[in-house]
C-alpha atoms as a PDB file:
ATOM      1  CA  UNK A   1     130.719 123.943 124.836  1.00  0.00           C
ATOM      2  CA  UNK A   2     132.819 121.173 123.236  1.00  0.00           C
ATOM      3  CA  UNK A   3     133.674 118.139 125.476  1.00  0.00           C
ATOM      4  CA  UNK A   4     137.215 118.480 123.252  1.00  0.00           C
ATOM      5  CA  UNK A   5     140.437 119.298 124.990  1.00  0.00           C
ATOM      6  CA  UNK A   6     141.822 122.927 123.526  1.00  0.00           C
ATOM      7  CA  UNK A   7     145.186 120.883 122.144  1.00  0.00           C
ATOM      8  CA  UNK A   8     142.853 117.786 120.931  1.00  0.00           C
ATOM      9  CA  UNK A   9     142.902 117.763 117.037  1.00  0.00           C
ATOM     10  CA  UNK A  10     139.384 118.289 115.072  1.00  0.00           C
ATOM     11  CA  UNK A  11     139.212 114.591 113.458  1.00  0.00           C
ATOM     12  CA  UNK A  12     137.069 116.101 110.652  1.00  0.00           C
ATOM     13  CA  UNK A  13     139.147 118.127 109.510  1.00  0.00           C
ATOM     14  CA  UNK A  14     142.056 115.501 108.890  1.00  0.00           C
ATOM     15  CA  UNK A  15     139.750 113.636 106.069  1.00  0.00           C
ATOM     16  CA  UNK A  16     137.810 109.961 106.583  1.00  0.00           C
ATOM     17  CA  UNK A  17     141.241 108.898 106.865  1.00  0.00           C
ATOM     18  CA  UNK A  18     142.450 110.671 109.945  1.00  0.00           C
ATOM     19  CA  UNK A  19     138.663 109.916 111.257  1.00  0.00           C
ATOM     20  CA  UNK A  20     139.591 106.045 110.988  1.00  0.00           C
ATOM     21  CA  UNK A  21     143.201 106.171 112.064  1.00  0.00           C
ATOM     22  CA  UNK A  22     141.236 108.249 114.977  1.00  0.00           C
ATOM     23  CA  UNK A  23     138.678 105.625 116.070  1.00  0.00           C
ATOM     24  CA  UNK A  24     141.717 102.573 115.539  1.00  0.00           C
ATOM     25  CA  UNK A  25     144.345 104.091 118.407  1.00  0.00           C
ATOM     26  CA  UNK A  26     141.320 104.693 120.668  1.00  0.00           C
ATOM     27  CA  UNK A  27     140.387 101.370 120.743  1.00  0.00           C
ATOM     28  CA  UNK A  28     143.945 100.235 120.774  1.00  0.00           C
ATOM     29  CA  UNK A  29     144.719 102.688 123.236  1.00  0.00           C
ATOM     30  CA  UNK A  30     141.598 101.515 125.370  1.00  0.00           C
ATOM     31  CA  UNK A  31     143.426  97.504 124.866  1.00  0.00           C
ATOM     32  CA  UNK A  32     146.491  98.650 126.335  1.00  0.00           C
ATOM     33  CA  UNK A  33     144.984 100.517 129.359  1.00  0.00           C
ATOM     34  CA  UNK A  34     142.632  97.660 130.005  1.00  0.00           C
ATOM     35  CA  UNK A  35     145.641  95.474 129.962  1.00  0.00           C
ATOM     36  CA  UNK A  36     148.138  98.037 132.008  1.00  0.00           C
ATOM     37  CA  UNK A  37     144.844  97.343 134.430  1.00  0.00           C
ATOM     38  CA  UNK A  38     144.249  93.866 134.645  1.00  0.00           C
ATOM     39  CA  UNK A  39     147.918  93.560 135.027  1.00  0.00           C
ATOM     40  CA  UNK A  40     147.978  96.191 137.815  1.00  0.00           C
ATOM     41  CA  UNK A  41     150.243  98.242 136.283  1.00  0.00           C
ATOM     42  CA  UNK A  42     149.896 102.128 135.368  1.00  0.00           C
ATOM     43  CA  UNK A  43     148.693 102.800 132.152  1.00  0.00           C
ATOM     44  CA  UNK A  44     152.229 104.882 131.472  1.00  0.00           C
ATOM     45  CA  UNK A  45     154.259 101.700 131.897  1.00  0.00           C
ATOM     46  CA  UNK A  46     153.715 100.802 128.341  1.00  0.00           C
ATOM     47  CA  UNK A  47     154.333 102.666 125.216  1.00  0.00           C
ATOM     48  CA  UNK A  48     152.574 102.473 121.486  1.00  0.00           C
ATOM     49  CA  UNK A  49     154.696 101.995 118.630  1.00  0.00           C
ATOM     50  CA  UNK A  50     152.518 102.323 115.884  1.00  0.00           C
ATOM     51  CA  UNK A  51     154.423 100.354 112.697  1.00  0.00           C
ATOM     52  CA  UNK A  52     153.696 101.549 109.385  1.00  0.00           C
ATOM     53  CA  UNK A  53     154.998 100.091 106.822  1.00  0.00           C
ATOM     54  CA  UNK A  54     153.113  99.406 103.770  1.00  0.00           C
ATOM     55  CA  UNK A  55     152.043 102.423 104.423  1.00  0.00           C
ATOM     56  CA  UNK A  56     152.686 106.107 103.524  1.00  0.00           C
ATOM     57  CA  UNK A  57     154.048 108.854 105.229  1.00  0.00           C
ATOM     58  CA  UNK A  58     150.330 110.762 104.558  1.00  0.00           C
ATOM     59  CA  UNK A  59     149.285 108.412 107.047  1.00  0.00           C
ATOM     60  CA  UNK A  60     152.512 108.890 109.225  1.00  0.00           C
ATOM     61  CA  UNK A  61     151.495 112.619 109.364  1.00  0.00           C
ATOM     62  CA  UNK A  62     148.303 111.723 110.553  1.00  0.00           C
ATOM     63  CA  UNK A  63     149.080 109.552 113.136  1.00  0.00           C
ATOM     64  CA  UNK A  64     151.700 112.467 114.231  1.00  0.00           C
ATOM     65  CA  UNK A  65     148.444 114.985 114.664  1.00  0.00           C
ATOM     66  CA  UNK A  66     146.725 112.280 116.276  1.00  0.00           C
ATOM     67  CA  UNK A  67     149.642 112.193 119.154  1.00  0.00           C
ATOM     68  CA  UNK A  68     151.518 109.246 117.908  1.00  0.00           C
ATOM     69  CA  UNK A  69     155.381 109.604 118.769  1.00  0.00           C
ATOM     70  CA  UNK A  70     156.943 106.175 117.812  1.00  0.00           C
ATOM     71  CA  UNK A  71     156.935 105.004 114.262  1.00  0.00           C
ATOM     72  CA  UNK A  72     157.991 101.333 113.529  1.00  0.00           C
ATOM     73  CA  UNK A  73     159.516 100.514 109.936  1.00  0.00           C
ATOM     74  CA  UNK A  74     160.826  97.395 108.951  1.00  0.00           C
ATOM     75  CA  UNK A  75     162.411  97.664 105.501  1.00  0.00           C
ATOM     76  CA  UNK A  76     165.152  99.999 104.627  1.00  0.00           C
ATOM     77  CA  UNK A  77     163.561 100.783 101.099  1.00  0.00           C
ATOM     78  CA  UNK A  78     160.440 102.249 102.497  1.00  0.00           C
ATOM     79  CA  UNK A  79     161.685 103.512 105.519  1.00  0.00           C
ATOM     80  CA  UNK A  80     164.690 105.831 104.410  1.00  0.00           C
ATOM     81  CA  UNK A  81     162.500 108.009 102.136  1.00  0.00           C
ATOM     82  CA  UNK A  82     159.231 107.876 104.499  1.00  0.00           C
ATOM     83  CA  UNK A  83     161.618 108.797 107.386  1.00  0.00           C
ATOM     84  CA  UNK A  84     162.698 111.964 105.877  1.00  0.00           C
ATOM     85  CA  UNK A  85     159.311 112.952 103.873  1.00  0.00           C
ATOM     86  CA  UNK A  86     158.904 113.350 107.836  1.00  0.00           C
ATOM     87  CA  UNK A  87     161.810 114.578 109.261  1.00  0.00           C
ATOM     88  CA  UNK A  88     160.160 117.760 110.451  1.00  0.00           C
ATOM     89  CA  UNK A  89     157.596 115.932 112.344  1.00  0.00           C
ATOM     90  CA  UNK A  90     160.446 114.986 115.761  1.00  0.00           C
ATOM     91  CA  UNK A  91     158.936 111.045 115.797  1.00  0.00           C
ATOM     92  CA  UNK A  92     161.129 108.505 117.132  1.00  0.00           C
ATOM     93  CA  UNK A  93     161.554 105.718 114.514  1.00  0.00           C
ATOM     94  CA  UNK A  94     162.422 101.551 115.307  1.00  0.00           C
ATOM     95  CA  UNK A  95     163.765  99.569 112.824  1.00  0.00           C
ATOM     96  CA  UNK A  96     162.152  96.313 113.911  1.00  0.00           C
ATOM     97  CA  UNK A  97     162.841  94.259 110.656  1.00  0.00           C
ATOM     98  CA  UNK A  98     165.605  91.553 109.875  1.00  0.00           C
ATOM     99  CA  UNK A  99     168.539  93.593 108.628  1.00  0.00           C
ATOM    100  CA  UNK A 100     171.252  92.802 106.458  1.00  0.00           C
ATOM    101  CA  UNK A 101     174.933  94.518 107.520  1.00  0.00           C
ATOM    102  CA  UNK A 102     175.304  95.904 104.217  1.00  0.00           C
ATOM    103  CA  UNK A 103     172.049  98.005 105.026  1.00  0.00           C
ATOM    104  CA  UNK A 104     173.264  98.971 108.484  1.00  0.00           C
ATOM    105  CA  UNK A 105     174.833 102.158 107.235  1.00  0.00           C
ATOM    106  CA  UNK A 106     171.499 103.634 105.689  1.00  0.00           C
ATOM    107  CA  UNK A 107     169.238 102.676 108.731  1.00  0.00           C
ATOM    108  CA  UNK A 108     171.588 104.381 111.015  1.00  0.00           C
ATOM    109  CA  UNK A 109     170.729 107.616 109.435  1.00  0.00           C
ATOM    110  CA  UNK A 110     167.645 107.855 110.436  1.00  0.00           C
ATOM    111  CA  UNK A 111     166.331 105.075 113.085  1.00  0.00           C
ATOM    112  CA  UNK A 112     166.615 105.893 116.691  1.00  0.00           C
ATOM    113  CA  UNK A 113     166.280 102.491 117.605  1.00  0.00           C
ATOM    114  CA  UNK A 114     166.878  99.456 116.275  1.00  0.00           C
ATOM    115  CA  UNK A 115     165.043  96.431 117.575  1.00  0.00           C
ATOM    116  CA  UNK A 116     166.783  93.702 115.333  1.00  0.00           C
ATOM    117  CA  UNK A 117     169.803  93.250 116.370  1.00  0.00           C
ATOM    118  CA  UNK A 118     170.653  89.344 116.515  1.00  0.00           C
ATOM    119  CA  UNK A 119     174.573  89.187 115.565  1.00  0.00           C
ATOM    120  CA  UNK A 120     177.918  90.704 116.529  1.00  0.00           C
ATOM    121  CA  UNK A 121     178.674  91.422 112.661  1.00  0.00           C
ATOM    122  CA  UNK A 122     175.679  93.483 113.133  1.00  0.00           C
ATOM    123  CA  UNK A 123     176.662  95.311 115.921  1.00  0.00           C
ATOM    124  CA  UNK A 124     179.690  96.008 114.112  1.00  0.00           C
ATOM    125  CA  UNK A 125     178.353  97.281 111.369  1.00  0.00           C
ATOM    126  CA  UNK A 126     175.181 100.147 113.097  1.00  0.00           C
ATOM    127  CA  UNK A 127     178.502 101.729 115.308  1.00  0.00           C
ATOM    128  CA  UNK A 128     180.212 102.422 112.388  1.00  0.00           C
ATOM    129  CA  UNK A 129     176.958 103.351 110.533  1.00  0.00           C
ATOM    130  CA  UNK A 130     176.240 105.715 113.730  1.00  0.00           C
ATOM    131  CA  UNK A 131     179.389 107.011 113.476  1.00  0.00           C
ATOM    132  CA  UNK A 132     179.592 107.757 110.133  1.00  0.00           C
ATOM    133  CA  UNK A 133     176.421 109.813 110.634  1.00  0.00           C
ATOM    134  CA  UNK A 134     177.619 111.233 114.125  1.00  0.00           C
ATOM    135  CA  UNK A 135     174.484 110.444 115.705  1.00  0.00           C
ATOM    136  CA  UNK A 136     173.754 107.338 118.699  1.00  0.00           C
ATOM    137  CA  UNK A 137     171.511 104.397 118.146  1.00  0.00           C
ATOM    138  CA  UNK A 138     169.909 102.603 120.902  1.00  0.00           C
ATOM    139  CA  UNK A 139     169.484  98.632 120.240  1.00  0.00           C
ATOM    140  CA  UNK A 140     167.227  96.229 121.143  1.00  0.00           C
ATOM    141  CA  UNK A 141     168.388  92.573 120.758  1.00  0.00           C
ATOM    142  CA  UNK A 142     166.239  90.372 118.867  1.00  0.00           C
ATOM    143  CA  UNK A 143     165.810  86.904 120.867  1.00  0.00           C
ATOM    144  CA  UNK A 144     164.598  83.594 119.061  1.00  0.00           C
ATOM    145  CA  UNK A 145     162.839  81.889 121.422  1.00  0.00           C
ATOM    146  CA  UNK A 146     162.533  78.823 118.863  1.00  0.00           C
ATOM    147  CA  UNK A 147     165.249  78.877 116.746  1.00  0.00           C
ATOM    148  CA  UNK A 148     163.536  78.905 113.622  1.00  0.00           C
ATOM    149  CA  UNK A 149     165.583  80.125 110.574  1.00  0.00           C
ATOM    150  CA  UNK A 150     165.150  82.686 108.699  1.00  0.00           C
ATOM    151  CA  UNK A 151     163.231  85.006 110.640  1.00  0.00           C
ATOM    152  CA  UNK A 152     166.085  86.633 112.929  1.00  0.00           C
ATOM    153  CA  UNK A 153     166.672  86.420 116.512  1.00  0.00           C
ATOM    154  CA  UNK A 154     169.719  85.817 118.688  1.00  0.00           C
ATOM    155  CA  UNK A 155     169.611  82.391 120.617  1.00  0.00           C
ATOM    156  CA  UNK A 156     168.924  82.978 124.611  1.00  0.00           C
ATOM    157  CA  UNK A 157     172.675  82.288 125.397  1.00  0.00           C
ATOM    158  CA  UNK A 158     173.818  84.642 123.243  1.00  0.00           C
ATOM    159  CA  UNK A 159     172.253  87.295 124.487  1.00  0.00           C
ATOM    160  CA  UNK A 160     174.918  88.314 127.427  1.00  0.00           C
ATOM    161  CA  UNK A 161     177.963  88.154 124.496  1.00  0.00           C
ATOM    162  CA  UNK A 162     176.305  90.524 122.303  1.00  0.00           C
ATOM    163  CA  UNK A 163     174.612  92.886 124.938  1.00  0.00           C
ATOM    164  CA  UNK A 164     178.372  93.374 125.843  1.00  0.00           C
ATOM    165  CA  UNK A 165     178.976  94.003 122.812  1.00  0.00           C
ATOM    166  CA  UNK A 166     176.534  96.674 122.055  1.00  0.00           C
ATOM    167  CA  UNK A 167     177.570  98.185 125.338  1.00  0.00           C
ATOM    168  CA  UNK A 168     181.215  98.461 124.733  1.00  0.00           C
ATOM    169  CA  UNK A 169     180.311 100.167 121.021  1.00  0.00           C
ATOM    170  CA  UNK A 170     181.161 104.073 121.392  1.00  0.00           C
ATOM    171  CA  UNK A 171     177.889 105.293 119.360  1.00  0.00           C
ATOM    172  CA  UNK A 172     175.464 102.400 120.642  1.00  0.00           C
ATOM    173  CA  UNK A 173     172.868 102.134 123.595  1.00  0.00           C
ATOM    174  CA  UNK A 174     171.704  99.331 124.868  1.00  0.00           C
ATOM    175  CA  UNK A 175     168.529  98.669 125.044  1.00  0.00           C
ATOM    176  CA  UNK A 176     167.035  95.878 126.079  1.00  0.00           C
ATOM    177  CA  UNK A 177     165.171  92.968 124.506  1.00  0.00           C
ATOM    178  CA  UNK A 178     162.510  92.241 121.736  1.00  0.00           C
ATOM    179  CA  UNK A 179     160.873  89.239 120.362  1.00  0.00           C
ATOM    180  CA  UNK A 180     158.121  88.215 117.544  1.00  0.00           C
ATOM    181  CA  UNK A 181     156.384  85.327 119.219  1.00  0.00           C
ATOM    182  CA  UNK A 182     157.170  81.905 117.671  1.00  0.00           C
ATOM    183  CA  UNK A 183     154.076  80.577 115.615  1.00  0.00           C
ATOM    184  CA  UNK A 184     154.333  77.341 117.571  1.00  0.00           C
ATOM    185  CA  UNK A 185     154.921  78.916 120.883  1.00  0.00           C
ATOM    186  CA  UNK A 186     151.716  80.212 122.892  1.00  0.00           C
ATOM    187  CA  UNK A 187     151.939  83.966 123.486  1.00  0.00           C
ATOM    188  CA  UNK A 188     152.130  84.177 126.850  1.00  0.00           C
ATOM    189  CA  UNK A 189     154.914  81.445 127.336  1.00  0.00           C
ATOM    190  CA  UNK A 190     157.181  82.752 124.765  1.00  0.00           C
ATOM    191  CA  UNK A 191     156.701  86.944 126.416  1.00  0.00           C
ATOM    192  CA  UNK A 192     156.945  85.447 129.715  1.00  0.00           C
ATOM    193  CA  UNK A 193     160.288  83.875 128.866  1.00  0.00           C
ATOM    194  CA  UNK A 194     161.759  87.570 127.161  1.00  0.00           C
ATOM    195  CA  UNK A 195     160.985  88.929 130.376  1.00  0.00           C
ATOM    196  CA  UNK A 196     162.748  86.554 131.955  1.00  0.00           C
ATOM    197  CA  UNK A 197     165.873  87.065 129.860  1.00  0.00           C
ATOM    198  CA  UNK A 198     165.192  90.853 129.966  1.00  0.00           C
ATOM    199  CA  UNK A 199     165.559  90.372 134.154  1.00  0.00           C
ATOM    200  CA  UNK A 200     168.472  88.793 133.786  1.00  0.00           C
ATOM    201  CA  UNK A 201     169.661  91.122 131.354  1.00  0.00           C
ATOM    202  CA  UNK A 202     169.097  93.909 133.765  1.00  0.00           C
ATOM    203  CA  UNK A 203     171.146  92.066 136.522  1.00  0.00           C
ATOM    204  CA  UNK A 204     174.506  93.435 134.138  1.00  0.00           C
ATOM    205  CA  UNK A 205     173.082  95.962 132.488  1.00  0.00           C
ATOM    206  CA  UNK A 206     170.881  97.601 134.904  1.00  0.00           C
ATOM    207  CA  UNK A 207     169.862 100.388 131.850  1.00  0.00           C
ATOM    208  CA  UNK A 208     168.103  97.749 129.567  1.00  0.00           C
ATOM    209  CA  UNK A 209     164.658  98.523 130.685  1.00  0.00           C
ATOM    210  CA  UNK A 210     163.116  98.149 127.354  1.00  0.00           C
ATOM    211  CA  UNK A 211     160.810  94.962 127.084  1.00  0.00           C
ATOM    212  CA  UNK A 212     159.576  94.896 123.322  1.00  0.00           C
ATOM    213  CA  UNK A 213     156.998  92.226 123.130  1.00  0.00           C
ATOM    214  CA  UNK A 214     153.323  91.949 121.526  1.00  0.00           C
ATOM    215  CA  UNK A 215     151.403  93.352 117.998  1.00  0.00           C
ATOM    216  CA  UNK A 216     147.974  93.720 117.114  1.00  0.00           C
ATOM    217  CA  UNK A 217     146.493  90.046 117.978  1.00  0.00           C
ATOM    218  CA  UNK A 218     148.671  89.565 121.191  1.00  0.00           C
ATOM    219  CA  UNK A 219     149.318  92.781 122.943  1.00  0.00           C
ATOM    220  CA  UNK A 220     146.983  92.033 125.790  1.00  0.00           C
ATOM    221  CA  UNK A 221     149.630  88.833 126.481  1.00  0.00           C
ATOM    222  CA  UNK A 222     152.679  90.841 126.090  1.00  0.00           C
ATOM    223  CA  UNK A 223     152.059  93.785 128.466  1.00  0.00           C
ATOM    224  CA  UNK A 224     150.538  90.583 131.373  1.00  0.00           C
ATOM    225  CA  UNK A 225     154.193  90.053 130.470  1.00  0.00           C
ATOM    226  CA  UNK A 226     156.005  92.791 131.618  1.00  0.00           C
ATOM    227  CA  UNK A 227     156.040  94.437 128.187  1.00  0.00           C
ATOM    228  CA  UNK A 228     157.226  98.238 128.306  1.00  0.00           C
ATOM    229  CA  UNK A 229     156.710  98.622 124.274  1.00  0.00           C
ATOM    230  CA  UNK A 230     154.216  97.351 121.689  1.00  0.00           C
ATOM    231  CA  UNK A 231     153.934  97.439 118.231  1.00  0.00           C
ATOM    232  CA  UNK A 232     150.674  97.413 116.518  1.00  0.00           C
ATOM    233  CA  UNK A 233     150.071  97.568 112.811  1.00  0.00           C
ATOM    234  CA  UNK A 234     147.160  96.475 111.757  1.00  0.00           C
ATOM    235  CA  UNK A 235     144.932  96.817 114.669  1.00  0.00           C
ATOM    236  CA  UNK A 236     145.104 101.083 113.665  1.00  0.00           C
ATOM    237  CA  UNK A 237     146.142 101.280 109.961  1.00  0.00           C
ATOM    238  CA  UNK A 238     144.020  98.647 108.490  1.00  0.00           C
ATOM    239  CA  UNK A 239     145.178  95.209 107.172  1.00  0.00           C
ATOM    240  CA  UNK A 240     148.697  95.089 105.090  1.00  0.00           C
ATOM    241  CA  UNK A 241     148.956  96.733 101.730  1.00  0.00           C
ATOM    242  CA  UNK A 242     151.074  94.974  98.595  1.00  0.00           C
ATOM    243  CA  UNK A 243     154.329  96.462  97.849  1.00  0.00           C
ATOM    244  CA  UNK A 244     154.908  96.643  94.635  1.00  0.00           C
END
């Protein structure tokens, strides 16, 4: 008799490439549970988001029949068409990339959550988009825990302004907090600091439970961290293809 659970998908039959997304979330899922462990927390407490882009939604389908229900994009070119070449599939999808407010309007149609948000213009902008589409978005604010330009974030002390005002918008959620760790940062320091802010987050916003920390190379840190979400690329799809 086969050692395969009855609702466990045959990984032949999806093609060498469903065999190697296969093999990839095992061994990230094995990271994470390691991690939940060493950490002493249950292996439940964190949740995959497996980010695709580059990639296309062939592979999205795949990782849907492999049990993968969070799908991370992070530009509104790709992710518009891939989202609904998979509507039928019921994924969640995070918009985790920098976002402009003239693009707010398209990624409310289809994201569920957006983890990017870093500026009250912005927040501004995904209500009406929401509304427009009558449908809610929950946010995640995007903290800079260096201050670099150009790649996003909202500076530590504005994080209670615009959590209130994602909370006061009629068709937005909030959240809670993400970060991309800061090249000159170590890991650990700069997740152990969003958790911080995410605690203090909570003490005013009790419902911002979501801790969005860690990728491929750092996940381990991120969930020793308090992480409740990570998202992981390359470590299951393969290194980064070239858009054209």
């Amino acid at each position: 008799m086969s050692s395969r659970s009855s609702g466990a998908p045959d990984e032949q039959a999806l093609g060498p490439r469903g065999e190697e997304l296969a093999d990839n979330l095992r061994t990230v899922r094995r990271r994470i549970e390691a991690a939940c462990d060493a950490a002493g927390r249950p292996h439940d407490a964190v949740r995959l988001i497996v980010v695709t882009k580059t990639y296309p939604a062939s592979d999205v389908r795949l990782l849907a029949r492999l049990g993968v229900r969070e799908v991370g994009e992070n530009r509104d070119q790709e992710a518009a068409p891939k989202a609904e070449a998979c509507a039928d599939l019921g994924l969640t999808w995070h918009y985790i990339g920098q976002l402009q407010t003239n693009k707010a309007r398209s990624v409310a149609a289809y994201a569920d959550v957006v983890q990017s948000v870093d500026r009250p213009r912005l927040v501004a902008a995904l209500d009406a988009g929401a509304a427009r589409h009558e449908r809610g978005l929950t946010c995640l604010i995007q903290v800079s825990l260096d201050g670099a330009p150009g790649r996003g974030g909202a500076l530590p002390a504005d994080v209670p302004e615009l959590a209130d005002a994602i909370a006061e918008s009629p068709h937005l959620t909030l959240g809670g907090v993400m970060t991309v760790a800061p090249l000159a940062v170590e890991a650990a320091r700069a997740f152990a600091e969003l958790a911080e802010i995410g605690t203090r987050l909570r003490g005013t916003h009790p419902a911002a439970t979501m801790v969005s920390a860690g990728m491929s190379n750092d996940l381990e840190q991120a969930v020793e961290a308090g992480a409740t979400h990570v998202r992981i690329g390359t470590a299951v799809l393969g290194a980064r293809r070239l858009l054209r």
